[in-house]
C-alpha atoms as a PDB file:
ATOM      1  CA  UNK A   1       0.000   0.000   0.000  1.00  0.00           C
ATOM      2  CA  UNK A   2       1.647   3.156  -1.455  1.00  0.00           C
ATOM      3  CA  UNK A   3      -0.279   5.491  -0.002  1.00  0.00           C
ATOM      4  CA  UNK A   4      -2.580   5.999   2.758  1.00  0.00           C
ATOM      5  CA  UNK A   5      -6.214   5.476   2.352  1.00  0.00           C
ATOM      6  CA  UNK A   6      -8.893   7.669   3.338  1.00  0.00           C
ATOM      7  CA  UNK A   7     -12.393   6.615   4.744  1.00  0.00           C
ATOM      8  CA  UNK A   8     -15.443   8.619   4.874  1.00  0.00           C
ATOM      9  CA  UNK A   9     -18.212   7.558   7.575  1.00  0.00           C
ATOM     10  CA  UNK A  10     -21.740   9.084   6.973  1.00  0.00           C
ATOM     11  CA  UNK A  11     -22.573  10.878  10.857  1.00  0.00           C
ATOM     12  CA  UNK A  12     -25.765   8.499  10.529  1.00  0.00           C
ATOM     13  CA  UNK A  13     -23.493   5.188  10.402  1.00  0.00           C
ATOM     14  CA  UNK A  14     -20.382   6.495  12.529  1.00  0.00           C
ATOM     15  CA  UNK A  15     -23.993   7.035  15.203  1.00  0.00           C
ATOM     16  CA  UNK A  16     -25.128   3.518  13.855  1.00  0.00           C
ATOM     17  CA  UNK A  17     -21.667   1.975  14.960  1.00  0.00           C
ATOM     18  CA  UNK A  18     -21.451   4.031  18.175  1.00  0.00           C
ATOM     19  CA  UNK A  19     -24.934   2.828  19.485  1.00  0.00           C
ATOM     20  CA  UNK A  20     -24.498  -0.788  18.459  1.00  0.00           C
ATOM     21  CA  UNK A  21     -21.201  -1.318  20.164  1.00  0.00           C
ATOM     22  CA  UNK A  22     -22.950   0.494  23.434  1.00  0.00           C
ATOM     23  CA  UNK A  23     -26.099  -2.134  22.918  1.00  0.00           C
ATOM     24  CA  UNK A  24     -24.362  -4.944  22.667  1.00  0.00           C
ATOM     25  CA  UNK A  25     -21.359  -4.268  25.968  1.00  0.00           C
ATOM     26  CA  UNK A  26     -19.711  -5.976  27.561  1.00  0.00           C
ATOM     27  CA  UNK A  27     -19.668  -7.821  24.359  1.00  0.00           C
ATOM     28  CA  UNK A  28     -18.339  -7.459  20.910  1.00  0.00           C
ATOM     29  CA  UNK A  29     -20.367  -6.032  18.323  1.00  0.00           C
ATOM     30  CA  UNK A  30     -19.962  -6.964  14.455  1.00  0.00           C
ATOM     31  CA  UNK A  31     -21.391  -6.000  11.157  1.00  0.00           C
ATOM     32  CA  UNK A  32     -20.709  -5.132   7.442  1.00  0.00           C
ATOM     33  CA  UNK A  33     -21.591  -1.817   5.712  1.00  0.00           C
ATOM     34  CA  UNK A  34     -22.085  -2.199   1.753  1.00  0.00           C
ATOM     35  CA  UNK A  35     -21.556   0.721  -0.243  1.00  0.00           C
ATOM     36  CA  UNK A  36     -21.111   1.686  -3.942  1.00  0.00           C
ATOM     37  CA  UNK A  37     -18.087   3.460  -5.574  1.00  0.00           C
ATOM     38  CA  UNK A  38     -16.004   4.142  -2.265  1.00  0.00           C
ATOM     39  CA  UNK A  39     -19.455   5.266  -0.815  1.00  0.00           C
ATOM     40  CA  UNK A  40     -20.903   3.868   2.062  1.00  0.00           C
ATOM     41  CA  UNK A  41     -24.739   3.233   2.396  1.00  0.00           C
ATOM     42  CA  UNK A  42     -25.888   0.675   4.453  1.00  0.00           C
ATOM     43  CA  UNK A  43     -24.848  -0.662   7.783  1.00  0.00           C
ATOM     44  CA  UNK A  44     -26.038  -4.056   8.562  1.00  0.00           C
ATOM     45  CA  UNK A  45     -25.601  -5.252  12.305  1.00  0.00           C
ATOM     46  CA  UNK A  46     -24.645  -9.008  12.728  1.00  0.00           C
ATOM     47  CA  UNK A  47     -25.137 -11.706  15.150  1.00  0.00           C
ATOM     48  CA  UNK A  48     -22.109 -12.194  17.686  1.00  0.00           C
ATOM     49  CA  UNK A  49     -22.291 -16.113  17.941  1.00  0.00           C
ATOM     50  CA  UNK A  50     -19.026 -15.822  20.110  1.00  0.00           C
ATOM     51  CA  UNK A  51     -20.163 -16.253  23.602  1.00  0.00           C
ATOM     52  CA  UNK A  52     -17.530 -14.588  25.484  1.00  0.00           C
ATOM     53  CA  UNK A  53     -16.415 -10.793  25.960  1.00  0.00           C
ATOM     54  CA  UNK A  54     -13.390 -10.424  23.486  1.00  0.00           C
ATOM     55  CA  UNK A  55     -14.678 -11.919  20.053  1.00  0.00           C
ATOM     56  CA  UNK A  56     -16.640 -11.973  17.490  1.00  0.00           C
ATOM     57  CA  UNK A  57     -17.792 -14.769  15.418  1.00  0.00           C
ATOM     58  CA  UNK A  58     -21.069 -14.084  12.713  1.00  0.00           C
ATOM     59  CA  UNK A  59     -23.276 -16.162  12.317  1.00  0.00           C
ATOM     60  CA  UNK A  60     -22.905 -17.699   8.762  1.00  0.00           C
ATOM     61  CA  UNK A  61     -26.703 -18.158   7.617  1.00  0.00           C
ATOM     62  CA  UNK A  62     -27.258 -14.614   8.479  1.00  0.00           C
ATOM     63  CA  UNK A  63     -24.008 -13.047   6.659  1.00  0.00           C
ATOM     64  CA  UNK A  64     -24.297 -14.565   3.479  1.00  0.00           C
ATOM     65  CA  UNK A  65     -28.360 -13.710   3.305  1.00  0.00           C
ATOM     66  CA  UNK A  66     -26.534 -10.422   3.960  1.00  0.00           C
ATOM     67  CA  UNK A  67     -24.115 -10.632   1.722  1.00  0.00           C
ATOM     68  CA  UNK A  68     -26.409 -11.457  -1.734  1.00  0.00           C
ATOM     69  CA  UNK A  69     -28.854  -8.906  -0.590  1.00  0.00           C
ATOM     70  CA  UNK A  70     -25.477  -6.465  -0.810  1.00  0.00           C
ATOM     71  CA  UNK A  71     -24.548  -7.781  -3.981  1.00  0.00           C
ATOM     72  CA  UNK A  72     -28.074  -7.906  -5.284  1.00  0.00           C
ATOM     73  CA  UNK A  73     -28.359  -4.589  -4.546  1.00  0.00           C
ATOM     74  CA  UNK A  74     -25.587  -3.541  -6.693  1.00  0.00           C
ATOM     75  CA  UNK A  75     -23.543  -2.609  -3.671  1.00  0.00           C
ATOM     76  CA  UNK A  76     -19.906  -4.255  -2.056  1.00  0.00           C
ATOM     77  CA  UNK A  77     -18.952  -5.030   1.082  1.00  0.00           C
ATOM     78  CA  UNK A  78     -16.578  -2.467   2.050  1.00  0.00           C
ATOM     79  CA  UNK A  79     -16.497  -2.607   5.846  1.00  0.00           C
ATOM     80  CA  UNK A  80     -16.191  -4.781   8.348  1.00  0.00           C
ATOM     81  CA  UNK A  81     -16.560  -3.383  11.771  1.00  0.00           C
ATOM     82  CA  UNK A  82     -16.464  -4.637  15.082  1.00  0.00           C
ATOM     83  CA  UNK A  83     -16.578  -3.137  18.520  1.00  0.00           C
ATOM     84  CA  UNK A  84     -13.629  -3.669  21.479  1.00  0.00           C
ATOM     85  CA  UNK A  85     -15.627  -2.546  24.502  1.00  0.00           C
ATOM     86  CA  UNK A  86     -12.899  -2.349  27.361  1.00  0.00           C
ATOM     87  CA  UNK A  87     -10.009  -2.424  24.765  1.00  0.00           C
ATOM     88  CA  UNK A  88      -8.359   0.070  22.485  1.00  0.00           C
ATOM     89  CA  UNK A  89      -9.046   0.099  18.637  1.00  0.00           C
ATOM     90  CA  UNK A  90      -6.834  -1.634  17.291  1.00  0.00           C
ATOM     91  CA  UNK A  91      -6.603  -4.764  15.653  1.00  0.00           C
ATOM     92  CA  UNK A  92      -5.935  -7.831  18.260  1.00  0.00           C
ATOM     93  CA  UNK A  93      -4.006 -11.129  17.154  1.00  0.00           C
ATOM     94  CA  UNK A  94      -7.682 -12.687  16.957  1.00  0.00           C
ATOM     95  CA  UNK A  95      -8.420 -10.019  14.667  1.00  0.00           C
ATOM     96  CA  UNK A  96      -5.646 -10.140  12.289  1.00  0.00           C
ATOM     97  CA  UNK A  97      -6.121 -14.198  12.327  1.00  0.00           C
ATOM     98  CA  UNK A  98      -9.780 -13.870  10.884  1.00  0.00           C
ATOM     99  CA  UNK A  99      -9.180 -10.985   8.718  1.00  0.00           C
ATOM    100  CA  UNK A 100     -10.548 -12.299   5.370  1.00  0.00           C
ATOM    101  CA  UNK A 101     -11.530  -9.745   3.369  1.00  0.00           C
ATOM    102  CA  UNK A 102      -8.323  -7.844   2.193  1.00  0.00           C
ATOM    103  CA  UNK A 103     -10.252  -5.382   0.346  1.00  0.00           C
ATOM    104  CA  UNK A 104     -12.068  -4.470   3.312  1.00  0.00           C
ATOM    105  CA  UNK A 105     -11.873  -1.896   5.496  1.00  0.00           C
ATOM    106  CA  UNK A 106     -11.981  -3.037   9.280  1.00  0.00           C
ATOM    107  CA  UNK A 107     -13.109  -0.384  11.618  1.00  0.00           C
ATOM    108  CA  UNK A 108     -13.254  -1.081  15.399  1.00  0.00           C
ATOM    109  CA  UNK A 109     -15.354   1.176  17.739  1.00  0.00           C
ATOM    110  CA  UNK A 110     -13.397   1.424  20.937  1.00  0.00           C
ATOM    111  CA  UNK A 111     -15.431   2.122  24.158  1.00  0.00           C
ATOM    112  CA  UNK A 112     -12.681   1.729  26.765  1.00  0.00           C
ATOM    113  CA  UNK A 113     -13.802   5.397  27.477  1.00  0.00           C
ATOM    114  CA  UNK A 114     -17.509   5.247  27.096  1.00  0.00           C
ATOM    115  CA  UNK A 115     -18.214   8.647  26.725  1.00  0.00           C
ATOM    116  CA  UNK A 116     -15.489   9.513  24.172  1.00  0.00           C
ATOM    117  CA  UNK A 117     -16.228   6.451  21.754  1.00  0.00           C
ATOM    118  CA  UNK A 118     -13.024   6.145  19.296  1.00  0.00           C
ATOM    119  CA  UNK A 119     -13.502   4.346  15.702  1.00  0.00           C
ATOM    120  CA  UNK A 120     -10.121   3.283  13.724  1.00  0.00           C
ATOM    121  CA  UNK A 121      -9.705   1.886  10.142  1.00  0.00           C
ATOM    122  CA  UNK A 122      -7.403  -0.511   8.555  1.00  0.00           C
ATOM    123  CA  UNK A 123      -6.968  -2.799   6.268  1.00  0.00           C
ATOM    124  CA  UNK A 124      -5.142  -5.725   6.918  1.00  0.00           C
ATOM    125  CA  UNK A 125      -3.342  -8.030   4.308  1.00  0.00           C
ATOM    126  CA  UNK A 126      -1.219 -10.949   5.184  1.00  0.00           C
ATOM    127  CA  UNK A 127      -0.891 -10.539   8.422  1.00  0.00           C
ATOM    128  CA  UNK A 128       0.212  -6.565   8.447  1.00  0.00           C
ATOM    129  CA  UNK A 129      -2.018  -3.918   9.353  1.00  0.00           C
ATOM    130  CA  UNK A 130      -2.599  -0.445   7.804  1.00  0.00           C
ATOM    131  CA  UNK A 131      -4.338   2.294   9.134  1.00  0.00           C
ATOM    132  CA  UNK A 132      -6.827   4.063   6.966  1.00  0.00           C
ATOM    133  CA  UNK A 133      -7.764   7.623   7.785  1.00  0.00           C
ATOM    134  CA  UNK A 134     -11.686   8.433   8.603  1.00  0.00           C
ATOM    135  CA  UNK A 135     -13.387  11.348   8.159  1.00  0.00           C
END
């Protein structure tokens, strides 16, 4: 990656991501957001099937039914975003392991100070991680 990417996150789905990583604590939250030429449009929340505190696992059924309505649509997944609600945002080892979408952009909603909420991008390829800019 030459040079660094830039995100932009609608106010209505930076709220979107906000209040479903508050819904969802102590646990993880997850979801995709589909978009259309760099654009994003739709956030879809997912099912956590992870039972514990510090992962996230969809559920497979519901992500793909997900995933052709995105594509039906005319859209692509562009994000995958997940919430770390006592941790930083930034990619764990767990995170990087199960990244498999290289051409997505993985944001993670922080809340390890819940009233100053703190979303990151990256992409990660391989094993490395790059940050992406938001605005």
């Amino acid at each position: 990656m030459s040079e660094p990417e830039h995100l932009v996150i609608p106010p209505s789905i930076r709220k979107e991501i906000v209040a479903h990583a508050r819904d969802h604590a102590p646990r993880e939250c997850c979801g995709v957001i589909a978009g259309r030429d760099g654009e994003l449009t739709r956030l879809h929340r997912l099912t956590n099937l992870e039972p514990g505190v510090s992962r996230y696992l969809f559920d497979d059924e519901e992500f793909y039914r997900v995933y052709w309505d995105i594509e039906n649509q005319g859209e692509s997944l562009l994000v995958v975003y997940h919430s770390h609600p006592v941790t930083v945002a930034w990619p764990s080892t767990t995170d990087v392991e199960f990244a498999f979408w290289p051409e997505a952009v993985y944001l993670i909603c922080s809340l390890q100070v819940p009233q100053e909420p703190v979303i990151r991008g990256f992409r990660i390829i391989d094993g490395q991680i790059f940050e992406v800019g938001l605005a």
